[in-house]
C-alpha atoms as a PDB file:
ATOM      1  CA  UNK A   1       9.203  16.941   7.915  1.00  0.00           C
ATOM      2  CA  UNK A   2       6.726  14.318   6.937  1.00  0.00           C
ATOM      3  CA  UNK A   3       8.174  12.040   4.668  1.00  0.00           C
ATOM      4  CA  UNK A   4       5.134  10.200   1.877  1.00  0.00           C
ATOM      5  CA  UNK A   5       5.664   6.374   0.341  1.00  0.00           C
ATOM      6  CA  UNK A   6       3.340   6.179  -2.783  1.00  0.00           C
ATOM      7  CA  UNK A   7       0.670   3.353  -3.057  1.00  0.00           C
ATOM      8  CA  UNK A   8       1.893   0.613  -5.110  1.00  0.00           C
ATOM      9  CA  UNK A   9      -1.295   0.723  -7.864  1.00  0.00           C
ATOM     10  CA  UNK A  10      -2.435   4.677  -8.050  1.00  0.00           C
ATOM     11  CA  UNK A  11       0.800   6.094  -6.986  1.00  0.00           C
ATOM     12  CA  UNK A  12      -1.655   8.211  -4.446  1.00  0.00           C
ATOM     13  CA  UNK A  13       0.989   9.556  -1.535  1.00  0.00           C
ATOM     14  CA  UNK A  14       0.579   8.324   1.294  1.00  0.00           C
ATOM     15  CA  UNK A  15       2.291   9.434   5.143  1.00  0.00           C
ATOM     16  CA  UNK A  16       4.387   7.004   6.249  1.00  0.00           C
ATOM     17  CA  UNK A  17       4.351   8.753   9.855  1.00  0.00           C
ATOM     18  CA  UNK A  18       1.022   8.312  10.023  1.00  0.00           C
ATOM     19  CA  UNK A  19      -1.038   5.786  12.095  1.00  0.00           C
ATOM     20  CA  UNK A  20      -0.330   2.222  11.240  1.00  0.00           C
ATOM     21  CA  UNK A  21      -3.943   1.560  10.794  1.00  0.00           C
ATOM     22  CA  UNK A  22      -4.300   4.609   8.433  1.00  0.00           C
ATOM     23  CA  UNK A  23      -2.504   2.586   5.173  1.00  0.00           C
ATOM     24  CA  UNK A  24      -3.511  -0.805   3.761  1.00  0.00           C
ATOM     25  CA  UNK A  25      -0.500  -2.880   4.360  1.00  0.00           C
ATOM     26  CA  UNK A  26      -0.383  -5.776   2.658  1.00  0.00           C
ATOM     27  CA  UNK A  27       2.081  -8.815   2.264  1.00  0.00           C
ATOM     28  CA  UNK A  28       2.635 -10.088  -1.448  1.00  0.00           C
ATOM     29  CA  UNK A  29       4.530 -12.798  -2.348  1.00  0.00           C
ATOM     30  CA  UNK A  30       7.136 -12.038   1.333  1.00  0.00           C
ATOM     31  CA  UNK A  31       7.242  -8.237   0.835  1.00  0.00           C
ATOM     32  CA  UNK A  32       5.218  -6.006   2.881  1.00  0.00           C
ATOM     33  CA  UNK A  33       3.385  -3.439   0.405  1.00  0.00           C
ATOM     34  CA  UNK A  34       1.307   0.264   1.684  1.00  0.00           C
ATOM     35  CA  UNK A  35      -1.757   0.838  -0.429  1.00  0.00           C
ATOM     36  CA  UNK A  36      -4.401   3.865   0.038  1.00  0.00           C
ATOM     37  CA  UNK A  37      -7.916   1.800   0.152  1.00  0.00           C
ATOM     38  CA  UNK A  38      -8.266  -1.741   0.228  1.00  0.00           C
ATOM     39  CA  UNK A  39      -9.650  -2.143  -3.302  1.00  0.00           C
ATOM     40  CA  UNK A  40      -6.051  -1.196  -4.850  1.00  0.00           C
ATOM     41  CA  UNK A  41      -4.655  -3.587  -2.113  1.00  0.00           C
ATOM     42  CA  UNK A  42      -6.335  -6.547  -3.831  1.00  0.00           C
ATOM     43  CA  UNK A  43      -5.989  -5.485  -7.337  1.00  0.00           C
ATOM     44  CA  UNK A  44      -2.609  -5.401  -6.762  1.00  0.00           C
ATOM     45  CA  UNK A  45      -2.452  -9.251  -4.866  1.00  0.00           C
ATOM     46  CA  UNK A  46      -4.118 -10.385  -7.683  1.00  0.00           C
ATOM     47  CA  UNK A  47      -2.299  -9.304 -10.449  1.00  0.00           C
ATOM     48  CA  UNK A  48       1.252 -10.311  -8.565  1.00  0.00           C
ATOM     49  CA  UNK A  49      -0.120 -13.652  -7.565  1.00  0.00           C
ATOM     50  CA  UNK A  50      -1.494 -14.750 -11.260  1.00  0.00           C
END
């Protein structure tokens, strides 16, 4: 069964059994976070790190 993590801005699932390179990861303030696209990966830095 495929399991899905959400990404942290849209809530859009995501397959965590999927290819590493297939998810944005990002790391925000020491946490590792998934994203779906790169834009919601740095609205979401930006609003964490102001």
């Amino acid at each position: 069964m495929t399991k899905f993590v959400k990404c942290e801005v849209c809530n859009e699932k995501l397959s965590s059994e999927k290819c590493s390179f297939a998810v944005i990861r990002r790391v925000v303030n020491g946490e590792e976070h998934l994203f779906c696209c790169s834009a919601c990966a740095d609205r979401y830095k930006k609003k964490r790190e102001h």
